[in-house]
C-alpha atoms as a PDB file:
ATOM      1  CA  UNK A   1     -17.175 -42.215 -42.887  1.00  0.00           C
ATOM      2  CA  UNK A   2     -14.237 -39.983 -43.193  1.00  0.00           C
ATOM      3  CA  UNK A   3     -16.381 -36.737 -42.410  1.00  0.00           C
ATOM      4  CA  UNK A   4     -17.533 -38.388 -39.337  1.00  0.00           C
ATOM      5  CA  UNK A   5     -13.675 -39.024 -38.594  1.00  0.00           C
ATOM      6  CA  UNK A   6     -12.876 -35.758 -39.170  1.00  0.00           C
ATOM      7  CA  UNK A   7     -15.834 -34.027 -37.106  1.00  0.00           C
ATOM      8  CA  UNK A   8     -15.166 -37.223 -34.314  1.00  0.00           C
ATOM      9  CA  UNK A   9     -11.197 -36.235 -33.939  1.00  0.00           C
ATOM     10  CA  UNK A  10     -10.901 -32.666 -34.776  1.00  0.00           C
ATOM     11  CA  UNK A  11     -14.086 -31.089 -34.723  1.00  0.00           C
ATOM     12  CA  UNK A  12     -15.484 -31.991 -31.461  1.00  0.00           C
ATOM     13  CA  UNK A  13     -18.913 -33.117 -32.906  1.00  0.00           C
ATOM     14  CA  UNK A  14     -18.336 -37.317 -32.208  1.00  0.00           C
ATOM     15  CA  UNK A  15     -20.702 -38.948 -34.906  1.00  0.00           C
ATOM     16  CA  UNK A  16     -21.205 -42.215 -36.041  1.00  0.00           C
ATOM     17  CA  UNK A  17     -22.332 -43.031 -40.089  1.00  0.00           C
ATOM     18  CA  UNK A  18     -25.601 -44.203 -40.537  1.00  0.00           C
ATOM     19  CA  UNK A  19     -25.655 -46.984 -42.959  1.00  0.00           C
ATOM     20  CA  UNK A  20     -29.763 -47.491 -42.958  1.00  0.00           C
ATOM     21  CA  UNK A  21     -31.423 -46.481 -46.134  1.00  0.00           C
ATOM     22  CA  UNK A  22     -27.907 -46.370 -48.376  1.00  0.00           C
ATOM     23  CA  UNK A  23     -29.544 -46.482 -51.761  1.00  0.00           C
ATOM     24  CA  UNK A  24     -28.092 -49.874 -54.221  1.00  0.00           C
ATOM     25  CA  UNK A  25     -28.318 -49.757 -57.469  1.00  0.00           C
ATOM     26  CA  UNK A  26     -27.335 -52.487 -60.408  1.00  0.00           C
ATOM     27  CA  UNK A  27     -26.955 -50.681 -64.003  1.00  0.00           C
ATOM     28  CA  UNK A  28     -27.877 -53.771 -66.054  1.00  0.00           C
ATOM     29  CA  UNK A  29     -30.239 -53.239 -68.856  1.00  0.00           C
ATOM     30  CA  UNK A  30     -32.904 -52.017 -67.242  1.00  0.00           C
ATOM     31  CA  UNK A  31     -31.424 -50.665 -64.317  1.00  0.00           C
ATOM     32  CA  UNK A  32     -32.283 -51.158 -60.812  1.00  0.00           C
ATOM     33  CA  UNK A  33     -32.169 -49.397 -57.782  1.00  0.00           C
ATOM     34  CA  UNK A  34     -33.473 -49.857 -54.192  1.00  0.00           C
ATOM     35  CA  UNK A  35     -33.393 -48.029 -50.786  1.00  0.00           C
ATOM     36  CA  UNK A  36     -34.881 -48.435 -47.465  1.00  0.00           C
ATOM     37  CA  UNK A  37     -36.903 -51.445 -46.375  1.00  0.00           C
ATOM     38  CA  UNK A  38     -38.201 -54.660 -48.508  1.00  0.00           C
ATOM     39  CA  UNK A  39     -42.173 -55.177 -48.244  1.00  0.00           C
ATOM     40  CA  UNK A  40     -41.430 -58.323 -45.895  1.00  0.00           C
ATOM     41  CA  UNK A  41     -39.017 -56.198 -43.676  1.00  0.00           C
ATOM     42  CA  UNK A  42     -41.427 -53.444 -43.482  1.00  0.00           C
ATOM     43  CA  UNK A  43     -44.127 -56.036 -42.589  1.00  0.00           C
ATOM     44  CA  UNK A  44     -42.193 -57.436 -40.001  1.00  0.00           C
ATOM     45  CA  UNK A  45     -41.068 -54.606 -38.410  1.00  0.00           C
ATOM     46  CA  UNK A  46     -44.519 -52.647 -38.457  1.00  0.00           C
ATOM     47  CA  UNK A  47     -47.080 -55.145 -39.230  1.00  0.00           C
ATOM     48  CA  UNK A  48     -49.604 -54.033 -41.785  1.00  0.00           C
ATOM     49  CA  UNK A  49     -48.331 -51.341 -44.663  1.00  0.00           C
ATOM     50  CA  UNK A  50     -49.325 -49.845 -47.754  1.00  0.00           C
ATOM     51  CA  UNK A  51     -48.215 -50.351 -50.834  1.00  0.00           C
ATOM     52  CA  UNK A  52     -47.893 -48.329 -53.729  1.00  0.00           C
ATOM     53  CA  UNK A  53     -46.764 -48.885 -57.648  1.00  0.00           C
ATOM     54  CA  UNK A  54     -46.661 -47.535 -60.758  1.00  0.00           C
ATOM     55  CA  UNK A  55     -45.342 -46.826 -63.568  1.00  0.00           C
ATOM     56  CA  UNK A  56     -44.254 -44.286 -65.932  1.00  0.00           C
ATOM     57  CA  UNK A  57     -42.354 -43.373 -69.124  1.00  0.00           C
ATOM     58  CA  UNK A  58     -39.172 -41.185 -68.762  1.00  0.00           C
ATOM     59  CA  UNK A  59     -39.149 -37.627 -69.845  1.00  0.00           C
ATOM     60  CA  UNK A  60     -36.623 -37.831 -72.398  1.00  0.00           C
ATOM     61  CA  UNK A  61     -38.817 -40.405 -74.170  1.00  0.00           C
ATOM     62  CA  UNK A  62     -41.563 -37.839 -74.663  1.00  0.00           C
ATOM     63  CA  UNK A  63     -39.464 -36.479 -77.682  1.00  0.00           C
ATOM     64  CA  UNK A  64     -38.701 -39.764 -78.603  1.00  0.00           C
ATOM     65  CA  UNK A  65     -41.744 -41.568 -78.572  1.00  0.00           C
ATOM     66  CA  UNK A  66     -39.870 -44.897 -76.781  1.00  0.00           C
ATOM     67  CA  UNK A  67     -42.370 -46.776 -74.516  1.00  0.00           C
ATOM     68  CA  UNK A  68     -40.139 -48.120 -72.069  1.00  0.00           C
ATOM     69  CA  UNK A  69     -41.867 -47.701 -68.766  1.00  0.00           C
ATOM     70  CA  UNK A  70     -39.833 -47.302 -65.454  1.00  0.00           C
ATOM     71  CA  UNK A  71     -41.708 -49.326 -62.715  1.00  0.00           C
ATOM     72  CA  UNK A  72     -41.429 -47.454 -58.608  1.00  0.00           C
ATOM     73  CA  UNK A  73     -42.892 -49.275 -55.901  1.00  0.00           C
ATOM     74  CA  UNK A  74     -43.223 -47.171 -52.534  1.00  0.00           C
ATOM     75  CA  UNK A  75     -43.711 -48.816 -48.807  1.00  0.00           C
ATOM     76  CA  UNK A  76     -45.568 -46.828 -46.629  1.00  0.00           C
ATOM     77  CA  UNK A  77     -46.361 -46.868 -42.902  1.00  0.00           C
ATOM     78  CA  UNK A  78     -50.182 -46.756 -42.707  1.00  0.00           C
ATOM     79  CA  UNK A  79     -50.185 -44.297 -39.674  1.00  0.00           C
ATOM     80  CA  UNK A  80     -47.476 -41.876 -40.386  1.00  0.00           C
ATOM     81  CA  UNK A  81     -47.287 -41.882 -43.947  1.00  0.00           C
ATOM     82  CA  UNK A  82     -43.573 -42.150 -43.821  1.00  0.00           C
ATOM     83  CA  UNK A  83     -41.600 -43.552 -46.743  1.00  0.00           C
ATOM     84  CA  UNK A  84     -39.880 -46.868 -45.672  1.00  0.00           C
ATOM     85  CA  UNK A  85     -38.752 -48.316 -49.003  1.00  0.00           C
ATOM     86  CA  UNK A  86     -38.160 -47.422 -52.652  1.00  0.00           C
ATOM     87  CA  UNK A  87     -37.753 -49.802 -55.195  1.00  0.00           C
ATOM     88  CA  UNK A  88     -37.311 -49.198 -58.959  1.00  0.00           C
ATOM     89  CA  UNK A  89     -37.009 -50.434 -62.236  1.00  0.00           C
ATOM     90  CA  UNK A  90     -36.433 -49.156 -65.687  1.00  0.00           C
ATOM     91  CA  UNK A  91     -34.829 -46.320 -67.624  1.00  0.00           C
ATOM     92  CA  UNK A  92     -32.333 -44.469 -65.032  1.00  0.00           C
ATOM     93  CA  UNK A  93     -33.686 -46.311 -61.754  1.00  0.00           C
ATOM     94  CA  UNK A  94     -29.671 -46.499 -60.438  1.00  0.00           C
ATOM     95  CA  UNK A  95     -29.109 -42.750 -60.778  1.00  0.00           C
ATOM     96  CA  UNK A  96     -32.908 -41.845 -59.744  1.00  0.00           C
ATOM     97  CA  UNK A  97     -32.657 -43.731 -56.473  1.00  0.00           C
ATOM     98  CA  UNK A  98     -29.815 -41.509 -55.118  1.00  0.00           C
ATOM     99  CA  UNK A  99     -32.586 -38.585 -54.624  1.00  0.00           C
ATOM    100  CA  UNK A 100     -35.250 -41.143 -52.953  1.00  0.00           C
ATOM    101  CA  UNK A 101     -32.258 -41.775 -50.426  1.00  0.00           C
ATOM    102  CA  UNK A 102     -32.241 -38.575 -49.666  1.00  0.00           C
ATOM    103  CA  UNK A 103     -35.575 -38.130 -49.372  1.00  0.00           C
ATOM    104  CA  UNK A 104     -36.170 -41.233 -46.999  1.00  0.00           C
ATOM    105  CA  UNK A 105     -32.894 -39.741 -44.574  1.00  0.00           C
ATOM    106  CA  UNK A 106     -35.151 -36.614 -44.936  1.00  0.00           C
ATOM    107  CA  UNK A 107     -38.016 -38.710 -43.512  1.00  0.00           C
ATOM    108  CA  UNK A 108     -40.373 -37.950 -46.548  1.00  0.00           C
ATOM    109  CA  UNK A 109     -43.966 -39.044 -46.562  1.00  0.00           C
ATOM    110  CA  UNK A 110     -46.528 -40.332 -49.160  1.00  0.00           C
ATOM    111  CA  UNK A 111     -47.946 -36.634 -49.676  1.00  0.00           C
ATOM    112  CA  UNK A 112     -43.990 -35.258 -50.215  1.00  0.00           C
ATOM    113  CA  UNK A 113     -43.648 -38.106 -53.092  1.00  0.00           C
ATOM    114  CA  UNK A 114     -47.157 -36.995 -54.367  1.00  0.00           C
ATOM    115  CA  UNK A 115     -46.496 -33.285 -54.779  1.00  0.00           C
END
């Protein structure tokens, strides 16, 4: 908000801040963290979309043999591929859902996710 001020008054670039796709997070025990559309907004905004989960244990837990999983679900539009929603929970989720704002901002698809 305060950049877009600054560029609005004394840069001579007028902006407005986008608040779609601000990622939330709650840091209970597990954590979670969400960005971008709900399944039911995503369904009633595009009709049909795909739906993707799973889950996985974190890195750090590799060494220590832990098997908390963290759970992702993605939303997907079924023609574009675009990202519409992100939706976590486990080990990390509220500090790990910063980067999936980014990515849906950066209009990510499926395939950037999968690579």
């Amino acid at each position: 908000e305060g950049h877009c001020l600054s560029d609005t008054l004394f840069g001579g670039k007028p902006r407005k801040t986008s608040y779609s796709d601000v990622p939330t997070a709650v840091f209970s025990h597990p954590n979670i963290g969400t960005v971008g559309l709900t399944e039911e907004e995503a369904r009633q905004q595009h009709g049909d979309v795909h739906i993707y989960r799973t889950s996985f244990r974190a890195m750090k837990h590799t060494l220590t043999k832990k098997e908390e999983k963290t759970l992702m679900k993605l939303i997907v539009h079924p023609t574009t591929n675009k990202v519409l929603g992100v939706h976590m929970c486990g080990d990390a989720a509220g500090e790990i859902i910063q980067f999936a704002g980014i990515c849906l901002k950066a209009g990510a698809t499926k395939e950037h996710f999968d690579s």
